[in-house]
Protein backbone atom coordinates (compact mmCIF):
# COMPACT_ATOMS: atom_id res chain seq x y z
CA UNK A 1 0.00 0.00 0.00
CA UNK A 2 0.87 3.98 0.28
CA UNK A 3 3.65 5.01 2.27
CA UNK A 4 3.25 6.81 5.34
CA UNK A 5 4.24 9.99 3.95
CA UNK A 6 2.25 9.68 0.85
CA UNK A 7 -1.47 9.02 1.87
CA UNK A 8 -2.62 8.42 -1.45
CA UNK A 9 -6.23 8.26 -2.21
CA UNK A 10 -7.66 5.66 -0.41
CA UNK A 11 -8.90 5.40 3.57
CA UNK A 12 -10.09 2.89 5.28
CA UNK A 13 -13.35 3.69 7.29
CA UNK A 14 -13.92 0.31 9.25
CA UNK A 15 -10.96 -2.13 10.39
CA UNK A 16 -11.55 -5.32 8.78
CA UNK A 17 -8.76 -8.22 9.41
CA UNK A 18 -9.69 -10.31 6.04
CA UNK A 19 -12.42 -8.49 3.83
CA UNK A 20 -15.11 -10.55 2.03
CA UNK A 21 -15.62 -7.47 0.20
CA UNK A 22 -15.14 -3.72 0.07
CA UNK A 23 -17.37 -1.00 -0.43
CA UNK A 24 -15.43 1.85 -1.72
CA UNK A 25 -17.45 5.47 -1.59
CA UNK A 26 -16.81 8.26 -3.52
CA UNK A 27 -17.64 11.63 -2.26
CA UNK A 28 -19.50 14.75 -3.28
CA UNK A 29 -18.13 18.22 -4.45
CA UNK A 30 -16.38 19.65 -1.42
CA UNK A 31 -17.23 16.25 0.34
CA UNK A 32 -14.10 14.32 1.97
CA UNK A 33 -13.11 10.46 3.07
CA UNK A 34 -14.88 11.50 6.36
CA UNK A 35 -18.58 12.13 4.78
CA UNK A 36 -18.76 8.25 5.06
CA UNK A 37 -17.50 7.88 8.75
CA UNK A 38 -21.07 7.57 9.70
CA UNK A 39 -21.54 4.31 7.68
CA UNK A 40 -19.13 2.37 9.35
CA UNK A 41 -22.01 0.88 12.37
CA UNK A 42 -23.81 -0.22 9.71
CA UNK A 43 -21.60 -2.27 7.60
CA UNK A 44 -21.42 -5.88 7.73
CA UNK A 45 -18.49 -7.44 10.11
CA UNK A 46 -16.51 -8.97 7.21
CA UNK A 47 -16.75 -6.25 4.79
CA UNK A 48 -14.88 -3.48 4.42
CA UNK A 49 -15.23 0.65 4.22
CA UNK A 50 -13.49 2.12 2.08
CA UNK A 51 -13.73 5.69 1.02
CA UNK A 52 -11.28 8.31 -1.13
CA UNK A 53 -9.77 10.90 0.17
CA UNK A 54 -9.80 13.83 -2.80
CA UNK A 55 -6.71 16.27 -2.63
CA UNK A 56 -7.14 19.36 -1.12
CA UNK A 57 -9.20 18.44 2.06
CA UNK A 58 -8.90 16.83 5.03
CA UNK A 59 -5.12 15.38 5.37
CA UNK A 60 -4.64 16.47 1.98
CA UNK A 61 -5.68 19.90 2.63
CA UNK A 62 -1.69 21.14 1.26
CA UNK A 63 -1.99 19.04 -2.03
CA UNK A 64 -2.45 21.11 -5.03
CA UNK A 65 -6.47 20.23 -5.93
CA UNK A 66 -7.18 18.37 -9.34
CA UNK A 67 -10.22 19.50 -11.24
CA UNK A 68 -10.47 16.46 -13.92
CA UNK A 69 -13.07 13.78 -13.40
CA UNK A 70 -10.62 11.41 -15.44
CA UNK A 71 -7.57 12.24 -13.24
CA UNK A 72 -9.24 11.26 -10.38
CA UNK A 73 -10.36 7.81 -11.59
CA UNK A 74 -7.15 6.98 -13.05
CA UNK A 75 -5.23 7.61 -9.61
CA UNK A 76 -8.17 6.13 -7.31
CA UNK A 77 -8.33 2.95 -9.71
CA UNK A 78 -4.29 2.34 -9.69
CA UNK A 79 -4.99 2.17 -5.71
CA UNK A 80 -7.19 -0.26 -6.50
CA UNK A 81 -5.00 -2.15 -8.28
CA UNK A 82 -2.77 -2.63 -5.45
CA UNK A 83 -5.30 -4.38 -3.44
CA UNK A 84 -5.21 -7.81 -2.40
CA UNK A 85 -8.32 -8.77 -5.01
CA UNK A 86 -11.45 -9.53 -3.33
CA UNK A 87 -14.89 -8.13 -4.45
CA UNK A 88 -15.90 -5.00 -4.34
CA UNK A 89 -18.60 -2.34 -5.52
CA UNK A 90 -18.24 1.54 -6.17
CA UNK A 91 -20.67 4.13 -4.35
CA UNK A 92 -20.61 7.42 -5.68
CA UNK A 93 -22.67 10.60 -4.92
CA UNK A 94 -22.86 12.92 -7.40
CA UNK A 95 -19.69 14.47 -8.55
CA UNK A 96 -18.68 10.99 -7.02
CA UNK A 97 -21.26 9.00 -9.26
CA UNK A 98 -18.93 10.19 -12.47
CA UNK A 99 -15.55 9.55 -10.45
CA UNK A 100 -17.13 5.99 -9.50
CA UNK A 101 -18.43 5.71 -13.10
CA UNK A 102 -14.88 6.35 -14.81
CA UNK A 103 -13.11 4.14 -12.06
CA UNK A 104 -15.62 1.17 -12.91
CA UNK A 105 -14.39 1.60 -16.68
CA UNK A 106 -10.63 1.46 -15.60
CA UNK A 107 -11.06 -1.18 -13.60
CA UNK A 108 -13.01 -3.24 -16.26
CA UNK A 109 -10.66 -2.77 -18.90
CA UNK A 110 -7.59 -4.21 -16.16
CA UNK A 111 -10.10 -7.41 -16.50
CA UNK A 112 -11.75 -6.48 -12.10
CA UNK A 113 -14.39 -5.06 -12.85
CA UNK A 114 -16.95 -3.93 -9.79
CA UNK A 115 -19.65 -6.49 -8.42
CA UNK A 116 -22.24 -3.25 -9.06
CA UNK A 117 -21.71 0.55 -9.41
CA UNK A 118 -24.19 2.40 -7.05
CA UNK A 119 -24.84 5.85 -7.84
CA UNK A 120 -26.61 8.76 -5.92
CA UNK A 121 -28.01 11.86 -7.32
CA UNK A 122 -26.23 12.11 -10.66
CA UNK A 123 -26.77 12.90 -14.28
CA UNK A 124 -25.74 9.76 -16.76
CA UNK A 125 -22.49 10.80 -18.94
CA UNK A 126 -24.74 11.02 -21.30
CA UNK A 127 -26.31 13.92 -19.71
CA UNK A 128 -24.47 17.32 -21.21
CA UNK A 129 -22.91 18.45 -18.05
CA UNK A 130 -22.10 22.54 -19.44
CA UNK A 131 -22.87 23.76 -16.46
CA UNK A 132 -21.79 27.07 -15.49
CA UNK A 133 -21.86 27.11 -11.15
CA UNK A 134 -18.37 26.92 -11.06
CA UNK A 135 -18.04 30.03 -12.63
CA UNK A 136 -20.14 31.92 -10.33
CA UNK A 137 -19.45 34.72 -7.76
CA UNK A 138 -18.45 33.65 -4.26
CA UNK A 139 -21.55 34.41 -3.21
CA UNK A 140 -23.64 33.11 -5.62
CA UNK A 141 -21.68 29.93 -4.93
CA UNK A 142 -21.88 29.55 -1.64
CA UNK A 143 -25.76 30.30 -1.44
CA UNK A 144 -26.00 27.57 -3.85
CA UNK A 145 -24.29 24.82 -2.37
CA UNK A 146 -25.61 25.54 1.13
CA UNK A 147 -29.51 25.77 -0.24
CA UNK A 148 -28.85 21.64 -1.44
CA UNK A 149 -28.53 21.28 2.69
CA UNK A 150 -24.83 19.96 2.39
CA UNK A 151 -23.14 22.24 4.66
CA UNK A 152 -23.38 22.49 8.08
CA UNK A 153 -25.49 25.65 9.60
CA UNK A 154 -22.73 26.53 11.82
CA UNK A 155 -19.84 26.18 8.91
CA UNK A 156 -22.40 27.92 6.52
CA UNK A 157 -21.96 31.45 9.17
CA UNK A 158 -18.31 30.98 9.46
CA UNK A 159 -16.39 33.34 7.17
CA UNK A 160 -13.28 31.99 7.58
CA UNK A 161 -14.18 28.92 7.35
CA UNK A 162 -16.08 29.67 3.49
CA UNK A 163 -13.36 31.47 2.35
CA UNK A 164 -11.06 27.92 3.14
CA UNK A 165 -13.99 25.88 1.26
CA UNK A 166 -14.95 27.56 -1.44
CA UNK A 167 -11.73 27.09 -3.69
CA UNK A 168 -12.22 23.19 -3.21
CA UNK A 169 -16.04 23.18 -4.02
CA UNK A 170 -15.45 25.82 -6.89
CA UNK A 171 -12.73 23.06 -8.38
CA UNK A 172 -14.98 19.75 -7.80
CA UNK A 173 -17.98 21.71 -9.49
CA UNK A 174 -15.76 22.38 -12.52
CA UNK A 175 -14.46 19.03 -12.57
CA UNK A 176 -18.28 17.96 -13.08
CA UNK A 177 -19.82 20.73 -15.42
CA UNK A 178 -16.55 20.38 -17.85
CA UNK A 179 -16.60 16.30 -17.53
CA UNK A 180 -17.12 15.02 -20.87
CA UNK A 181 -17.29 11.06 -21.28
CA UNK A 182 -15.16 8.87 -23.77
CA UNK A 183 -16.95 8.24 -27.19
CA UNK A 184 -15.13 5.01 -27.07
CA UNK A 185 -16.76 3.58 -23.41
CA UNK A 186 -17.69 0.74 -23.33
CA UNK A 187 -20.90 -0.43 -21.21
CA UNK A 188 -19.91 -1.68 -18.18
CA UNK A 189 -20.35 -5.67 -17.31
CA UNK A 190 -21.54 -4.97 -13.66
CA UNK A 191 -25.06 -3.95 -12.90
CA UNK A 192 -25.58 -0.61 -12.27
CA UNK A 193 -27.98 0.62 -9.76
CA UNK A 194 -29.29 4.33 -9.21
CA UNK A 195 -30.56 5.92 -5.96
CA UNK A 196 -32.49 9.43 -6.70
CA UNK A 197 -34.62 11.57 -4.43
CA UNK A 198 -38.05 13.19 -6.10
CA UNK A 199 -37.04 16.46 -3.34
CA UNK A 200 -33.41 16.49 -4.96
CA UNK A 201 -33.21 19.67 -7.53
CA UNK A 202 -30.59 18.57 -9.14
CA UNK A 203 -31.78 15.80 -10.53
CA UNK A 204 -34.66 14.18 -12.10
CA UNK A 205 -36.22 10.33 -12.54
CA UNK A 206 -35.19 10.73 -16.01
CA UNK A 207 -31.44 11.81 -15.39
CA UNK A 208 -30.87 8.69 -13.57
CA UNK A 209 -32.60 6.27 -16.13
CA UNK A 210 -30.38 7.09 -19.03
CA UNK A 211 -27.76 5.40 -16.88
CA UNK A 212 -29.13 2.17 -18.06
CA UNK A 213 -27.07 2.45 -21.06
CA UNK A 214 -23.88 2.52 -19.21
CA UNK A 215 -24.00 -1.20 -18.56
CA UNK A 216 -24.41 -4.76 -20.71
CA UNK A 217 -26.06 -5.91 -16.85
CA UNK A 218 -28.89 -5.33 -15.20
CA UNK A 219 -29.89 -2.01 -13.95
CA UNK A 220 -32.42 -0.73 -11.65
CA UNK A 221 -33.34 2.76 -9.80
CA UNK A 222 -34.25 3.50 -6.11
CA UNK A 223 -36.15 5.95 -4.39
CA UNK A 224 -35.11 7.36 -1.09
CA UNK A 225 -36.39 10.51 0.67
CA UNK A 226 -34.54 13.09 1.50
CA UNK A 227 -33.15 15.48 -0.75
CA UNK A 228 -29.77 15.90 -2.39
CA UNK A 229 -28.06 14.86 0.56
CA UNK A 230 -30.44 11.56 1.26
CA UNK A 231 -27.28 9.37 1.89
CA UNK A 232 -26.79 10.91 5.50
CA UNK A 233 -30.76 9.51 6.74
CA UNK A 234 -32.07 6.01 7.43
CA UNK A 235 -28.60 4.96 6.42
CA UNK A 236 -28.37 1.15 7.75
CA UNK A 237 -31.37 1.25 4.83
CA UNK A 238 -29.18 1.84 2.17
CA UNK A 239 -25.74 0.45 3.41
CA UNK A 240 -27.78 -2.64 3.78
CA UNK A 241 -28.78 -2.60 -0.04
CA UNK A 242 -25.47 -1.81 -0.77
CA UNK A 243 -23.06 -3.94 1.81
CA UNK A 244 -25.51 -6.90 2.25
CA UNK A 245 -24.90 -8.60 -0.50
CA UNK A 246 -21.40 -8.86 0.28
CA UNK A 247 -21.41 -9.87 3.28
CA UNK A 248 -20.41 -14.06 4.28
CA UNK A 249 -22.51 -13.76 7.29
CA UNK A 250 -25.96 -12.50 8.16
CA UNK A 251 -27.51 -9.86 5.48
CA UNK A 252 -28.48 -6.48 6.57
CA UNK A 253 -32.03 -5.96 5.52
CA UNK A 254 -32.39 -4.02 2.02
């Protein structure tokens, strides 16, 4: 694995001796490795959390931040790679759902692929993604992200603390509006399963569906209350959906 003074990309959210499986979770824009801390009580014994640690936050708050959707695949999936191979699955919320999305494809084409790709509140790649947010004032910005409920009240009235954010959510934003998908990808050959929110505005029923044409596998779509940010309530609910499966032991209930 990554030396001690190079953290890499990868942290490990549960301690796990000898995985059955891993769930790996990518975050949102301006999200870190720690947005998934909370899932840990609800995974299964034997399988274990994984979640990336983007540069620029967190213990990586002095690394240089990278706004490319493919960058960040390519160095998440040759972590991967060094891995002792057992299964695993990708979760990622929405700038994560592309990140998770390109990783599945470089991690097919090395021949280990995912078990399933879950993805949360995301356009397809099919979806034109010209957005223009990033490219807003500070302000404009700021009131955007914090109307979608994803940042704290407290952090939200902390000028100091905005001013430290809002370069990292500025760059993950771009990284999504200027992502542009291969004309050459290939559909996946792991199922690929959507979770959406009707009180997300963001995205629609229909965004999600045209993921079915990212896979050659089944695919299916969930609905979960809760807005943009659903992944943070009733979430044994959806770790079971995603973790059970994996698990050796006793299922968590779906």
């Amino acid at each position: 694995m990554v030396g001690s003074r190079d953290p890499g990309w990868i942290r490990p959210g549960n301690s796990v001796e000898k995985p059955a499986a891993r769930v790996v979770c990518l975050p949102h824009s301006g999200g870190s490795a720690a947005s998934y801390h909370t899932w840990a009580s609800s995974m299964p014994a034997d399988v274990q959390l994984l979640a990336v640690q983007y540069p620029g936050r967190g213990d990586r708050i002095s690394e240089q931040l990278v706004g490319s959707v493919a960058e960040m695949s390519a160095a998440i999936a040759a972590e991967l790679r060094q891995l002792e191979p057992v299964d695993y699955v990708l979760f990622g919320h929405s700038l994560g759902g592309l990140v998770a999305y390109e990783t599945a494809l470089a991690m097919s084409d090395s021949g280990f692929p995912p078990r399933c790709l879950y993805v949360s509140c995301c356009a397809a790649p099919s979806d034109d993604f010209r957005g223009r947010t990033h490219l807003a004032s500070d302000e404009e910005l700021w009131t955007t992200v914090c109307e979608l409920g994803g940042v704290d009240p407290a952090i939200a009235e902390n000028e100091e603390l905005r001013q430290l954010i809002l370069p990292t959510l500025r760059s993950d934003i771009g990284a999504m509006e200027t992502y542009r998908p291969s004309a050459e990808a290939r559909p996946l050959p792991c199922p690929v399963r959507c979770y959406h929110s009707p009180q997300d505005p963001l995205t629609e029923g229909a965004d999600m569906t045209a993921w079915s044409a990212t896979t050659a596998a089944d695919f299916s779509i969930r609905e979960r209350s809760g807005g943009h940010f659903h992944l943070w309530i009733d979430a044994d609910e959806l770790v079971g959906d995603i973790a059970g499966p994996l698990s050796r032991h006793e299922k968590l209930s779906a």
